[in-house]
Protein backbone atom coordinates (compact mmCIF):
# COMPACT_ATOMS: atom_id res chain seq x y z
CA UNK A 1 -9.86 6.29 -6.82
CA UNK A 2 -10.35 9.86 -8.39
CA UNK A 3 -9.44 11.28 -5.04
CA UNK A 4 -5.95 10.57 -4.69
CA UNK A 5 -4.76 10.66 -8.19
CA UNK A 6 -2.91 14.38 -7.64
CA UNK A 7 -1.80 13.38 -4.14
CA UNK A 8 1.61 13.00 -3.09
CA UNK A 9 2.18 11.95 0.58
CA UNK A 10 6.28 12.57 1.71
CA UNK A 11 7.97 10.61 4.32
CA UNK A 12 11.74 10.23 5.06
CA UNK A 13 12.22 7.33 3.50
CA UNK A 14 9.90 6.88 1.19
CA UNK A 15 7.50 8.99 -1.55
CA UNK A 16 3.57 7.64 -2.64
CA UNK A 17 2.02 8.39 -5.94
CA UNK A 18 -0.74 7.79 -7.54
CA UNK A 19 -0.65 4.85 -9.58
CA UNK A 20 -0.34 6.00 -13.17
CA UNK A 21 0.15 4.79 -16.94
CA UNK A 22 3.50 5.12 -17.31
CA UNK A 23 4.41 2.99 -14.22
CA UNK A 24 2.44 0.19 -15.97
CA UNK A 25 5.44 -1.13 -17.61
CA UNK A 26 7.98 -1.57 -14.60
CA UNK A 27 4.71 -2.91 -12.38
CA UNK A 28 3.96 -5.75 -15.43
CA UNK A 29 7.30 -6.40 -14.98
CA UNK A 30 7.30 -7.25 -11.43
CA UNK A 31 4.45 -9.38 -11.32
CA UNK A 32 6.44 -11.78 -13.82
CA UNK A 33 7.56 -13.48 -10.64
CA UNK A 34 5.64 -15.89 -9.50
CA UNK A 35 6.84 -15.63 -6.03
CA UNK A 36 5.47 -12.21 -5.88
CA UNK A 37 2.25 -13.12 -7.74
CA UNK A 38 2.10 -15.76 -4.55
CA UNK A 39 2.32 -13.09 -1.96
CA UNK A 40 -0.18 -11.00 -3.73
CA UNK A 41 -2.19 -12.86 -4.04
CA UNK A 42 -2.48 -11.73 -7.97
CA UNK A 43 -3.21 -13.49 -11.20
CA UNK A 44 -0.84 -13.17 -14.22
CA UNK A 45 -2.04 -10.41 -16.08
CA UNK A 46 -0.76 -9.20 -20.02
CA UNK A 47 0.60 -6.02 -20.75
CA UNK A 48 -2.59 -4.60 -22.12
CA UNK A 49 -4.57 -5.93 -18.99
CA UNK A 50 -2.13 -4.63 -16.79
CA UNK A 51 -3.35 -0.86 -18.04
CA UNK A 52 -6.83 -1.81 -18.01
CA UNK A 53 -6.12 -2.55 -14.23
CA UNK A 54 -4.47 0.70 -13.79
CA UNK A 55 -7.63 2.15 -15.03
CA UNK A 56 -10.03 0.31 -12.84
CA UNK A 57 -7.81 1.69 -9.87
CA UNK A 58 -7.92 4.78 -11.14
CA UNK A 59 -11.75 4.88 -11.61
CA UNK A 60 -13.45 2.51 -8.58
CA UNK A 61 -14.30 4.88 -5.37
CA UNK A 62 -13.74 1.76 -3.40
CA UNK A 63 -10.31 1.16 -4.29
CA UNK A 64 -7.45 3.02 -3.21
CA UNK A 65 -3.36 2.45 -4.62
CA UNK A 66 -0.41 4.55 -4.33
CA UNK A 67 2.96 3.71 -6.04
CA UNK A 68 5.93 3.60 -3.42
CA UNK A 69 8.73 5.57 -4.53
CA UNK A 70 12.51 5.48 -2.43
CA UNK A 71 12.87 8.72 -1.32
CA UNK A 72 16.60 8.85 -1.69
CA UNK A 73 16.82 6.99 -5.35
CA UNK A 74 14.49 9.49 -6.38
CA UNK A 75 16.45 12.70 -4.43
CA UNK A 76 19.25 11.32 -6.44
CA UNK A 77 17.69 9.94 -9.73
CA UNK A 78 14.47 12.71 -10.32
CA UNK A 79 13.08 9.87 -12.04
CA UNK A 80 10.12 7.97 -10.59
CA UNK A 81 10.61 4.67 -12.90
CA UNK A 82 13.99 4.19 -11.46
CA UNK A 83 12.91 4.87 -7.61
CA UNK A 84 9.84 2.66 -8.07
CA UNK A 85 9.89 -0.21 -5.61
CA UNK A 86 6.29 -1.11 -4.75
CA UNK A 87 2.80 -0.58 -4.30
CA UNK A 88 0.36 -0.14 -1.75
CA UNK A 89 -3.29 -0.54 -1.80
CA UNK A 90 -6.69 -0.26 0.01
CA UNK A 91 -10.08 -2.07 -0.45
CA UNK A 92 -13.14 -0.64 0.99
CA UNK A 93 -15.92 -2.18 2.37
CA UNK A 94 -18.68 -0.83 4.91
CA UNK A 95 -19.79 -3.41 7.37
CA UNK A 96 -22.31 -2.39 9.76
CA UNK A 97 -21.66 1.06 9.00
CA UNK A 98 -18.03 1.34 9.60
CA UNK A 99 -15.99 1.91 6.68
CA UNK A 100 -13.41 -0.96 6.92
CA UNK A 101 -10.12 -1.23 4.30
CA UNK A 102 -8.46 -4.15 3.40
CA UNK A 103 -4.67 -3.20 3.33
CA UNK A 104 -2.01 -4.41 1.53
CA UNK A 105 1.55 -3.53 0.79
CA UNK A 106 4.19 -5.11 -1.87
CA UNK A 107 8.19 -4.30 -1.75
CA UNK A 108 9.04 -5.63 -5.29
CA UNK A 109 12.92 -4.25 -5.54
CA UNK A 110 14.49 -6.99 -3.68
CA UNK A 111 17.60 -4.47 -3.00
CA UNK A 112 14.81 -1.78 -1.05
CA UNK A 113 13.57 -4.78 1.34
CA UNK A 114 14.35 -5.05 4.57
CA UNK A 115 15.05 -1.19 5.17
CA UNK A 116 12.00 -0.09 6.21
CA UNK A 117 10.38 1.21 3.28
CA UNK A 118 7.23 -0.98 3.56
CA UNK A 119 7.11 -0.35 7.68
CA UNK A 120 6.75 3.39 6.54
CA UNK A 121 4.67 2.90 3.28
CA UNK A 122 2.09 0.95 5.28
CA UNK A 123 1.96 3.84 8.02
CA UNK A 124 1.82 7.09 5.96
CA UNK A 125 -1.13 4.73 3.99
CA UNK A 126 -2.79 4.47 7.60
CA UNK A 127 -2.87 8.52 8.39
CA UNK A 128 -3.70 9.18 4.70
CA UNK A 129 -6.89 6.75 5.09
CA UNK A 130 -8.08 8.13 8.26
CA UNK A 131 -7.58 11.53 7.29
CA UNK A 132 -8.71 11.63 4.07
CA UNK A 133 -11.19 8.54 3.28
CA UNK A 134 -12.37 8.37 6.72
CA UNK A 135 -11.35 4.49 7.60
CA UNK A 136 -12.39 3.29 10.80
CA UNK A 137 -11.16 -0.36 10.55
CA UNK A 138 -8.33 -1.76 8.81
CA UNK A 139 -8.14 -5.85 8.07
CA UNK A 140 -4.65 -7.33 6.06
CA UNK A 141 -5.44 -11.01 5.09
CA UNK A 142 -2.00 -12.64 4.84
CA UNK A 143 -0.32 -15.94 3.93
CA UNK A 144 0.19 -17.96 7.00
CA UNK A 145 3.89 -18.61 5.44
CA UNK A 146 4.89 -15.20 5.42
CA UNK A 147 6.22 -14.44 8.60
CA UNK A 148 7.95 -11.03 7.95
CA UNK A 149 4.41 -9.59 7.38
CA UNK A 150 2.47 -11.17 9.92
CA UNK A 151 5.57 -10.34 12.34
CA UNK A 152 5.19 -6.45 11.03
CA UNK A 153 1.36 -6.01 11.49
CA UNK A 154 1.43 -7.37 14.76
CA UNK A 155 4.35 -4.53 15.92
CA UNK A 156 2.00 -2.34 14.60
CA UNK A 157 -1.00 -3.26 16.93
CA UNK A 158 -2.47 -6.07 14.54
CA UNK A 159 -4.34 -8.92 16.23
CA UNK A 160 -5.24 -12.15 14.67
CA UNK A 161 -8.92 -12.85 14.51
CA UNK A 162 -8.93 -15.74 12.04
CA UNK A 163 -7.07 -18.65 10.43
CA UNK A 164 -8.09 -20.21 7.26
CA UNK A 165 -5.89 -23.52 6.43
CA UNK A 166 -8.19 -23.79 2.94
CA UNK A 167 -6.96 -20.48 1.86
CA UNK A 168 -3.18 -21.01 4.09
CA UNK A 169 -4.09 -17.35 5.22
CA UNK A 170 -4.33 -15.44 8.44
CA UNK A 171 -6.43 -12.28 8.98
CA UNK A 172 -5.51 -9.38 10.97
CA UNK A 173 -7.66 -6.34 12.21
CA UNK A 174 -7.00 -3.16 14.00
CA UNK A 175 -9.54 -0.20 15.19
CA UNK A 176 -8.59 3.06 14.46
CA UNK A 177 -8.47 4.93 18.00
CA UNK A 178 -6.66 8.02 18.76
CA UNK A 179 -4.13 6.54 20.37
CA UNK A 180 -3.05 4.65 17.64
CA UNK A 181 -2.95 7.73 15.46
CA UNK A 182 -0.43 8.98 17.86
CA UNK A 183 1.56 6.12 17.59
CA UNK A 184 1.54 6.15 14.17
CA UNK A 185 2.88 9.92 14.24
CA UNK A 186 5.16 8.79 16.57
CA UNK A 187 6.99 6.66 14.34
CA UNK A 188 7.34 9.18 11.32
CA UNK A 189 9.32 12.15 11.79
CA UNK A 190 7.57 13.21 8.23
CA UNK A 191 4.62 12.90 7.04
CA UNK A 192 2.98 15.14 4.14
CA UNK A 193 0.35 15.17 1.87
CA UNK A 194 0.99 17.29 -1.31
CA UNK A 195 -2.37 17.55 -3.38
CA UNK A 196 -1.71 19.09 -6.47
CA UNK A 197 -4.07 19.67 -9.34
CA UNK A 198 -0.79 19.82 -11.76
CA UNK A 199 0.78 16.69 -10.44
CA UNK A 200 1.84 14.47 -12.63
C-alpha cells in the first residue's frame, strides 16, 4: 500500500521496509523452495511476475508488506540485500465493520530462524497496524503441520477458532484490546516508526 512505502519501523533485532524493486531478485530467489512456497502458501512465480507482484503490493490499499531486515547484519553490512531475511504481510478485509487483517510472516534465511526475528517482526507489524491502518482484528490461517507457528501465535494471545482438514489449515484470531497493546510494548524494548519522504 502507498502508505507505508517511506516507512521504516526499528526494533532491536530487527529493521522493516517497504517492499521494493530491487529486493525482487533475492525474494524470487527464496520462493525457489518449494518448502517455503508450502508454508506460504504461494504459487511459483517468474522473475518478471515476481515484480509485477511487487507492484500490486505496492499499489492495492488493502494490502500491506514490509521486508524484514536483521538489524545487526545490516549495522554491520549497510546493505539491505545482504540483511534481507523475510517478509511480512497484511490482508485487509472489513467484516461487519471492523477492519480485520490477515497476518502473515516468512523467515526465509534459514541461519536468522529460530532467534527471534519473526517473534519481533510479527509484533512491531501488530503496533504499526493498529496505529497506523487502524486494525481491530487480526486472523493468521496456518498449516496444521507447522507447529512452530501455531505454537508462536498462541504465546502471543492467538486462539483457535477453526480447523479445516480439506485445506490441512488452522485459523487463529485475536481482538485488538488495550491490554494487548501493552503487552505487545512490553515485549519490545524498541519500537520506531521512521516515515520519510526520501527513504529509499
Amino acid at each position: 500500500m502507498i502508505l507505508n512505502k517511506n516507512t521504516k519501523i526499528i526494533g532491536s533485532r530487527v529493521i522493516l521496509v517497504p517492499y521494493q524493486k530491487k529486493h525482487v531478485p533475492k525474494y524470487h530467489t527464496w520462493m525457489q523452495s518449494e518448502e517455503l512456497r508450502n508454508l506460504t502458501s504461494s504459487e511459483q512465480l517468474s522473475l518478471e511476475e515476481e515484480y509485477n507482484m511487487q507492484q500490486s503490493w505496492l499499489l492495492d490499499e488493502n494490502k500491506c508488506t514490509f521486508i524484514i531486515l536483521d538489524k545487526e547484519i545490516y549495522t554491520n553490512s549497510k546493505d539491505e540485500i545482504v540483511a534481507m531475511i523475510g517478509d511480512t504481510n497484511f490482508f485487509l478485509t472489513d467484516i461487519n465493520g471492523v477492519l480485520c487483517a490477515e497476518a502473515e510472516i516468512m523467515i526465509a534465511e534459514v541461519t536468522s530462524q529460530g532467534k527471534k526475528r519473526g517473534w519481533d517482526s510479527m509484533l512491531h507489524m501488530f503496533l504499526y497496524g493498529i496505529a497506523f491502518i487502524h486494525i481491530k482484528h487480526f486472523i493468521v490461517k496456518i498449516g496444521n503441520s507447522n507447529s512452530k507457528s501455531i505454537s508462536m501465535f498462541r504465546k502471543m494471545g492467538f486462539i483457535q477458532t477453526k480447523e479445516v482438514d480439506v485445506f490441512n489449515e488452522v485459523t487463529m484470531e485475536k481482538d485488538v484490546d488495550s491490554k494487548w497493546i501493552e503487552w505487545i510494548e512490553s515485549q519490545l524494548p524498541i519500537h520506531g516508526v521512521l516515515n520519510d519522504e526520501k527513504f529509499g
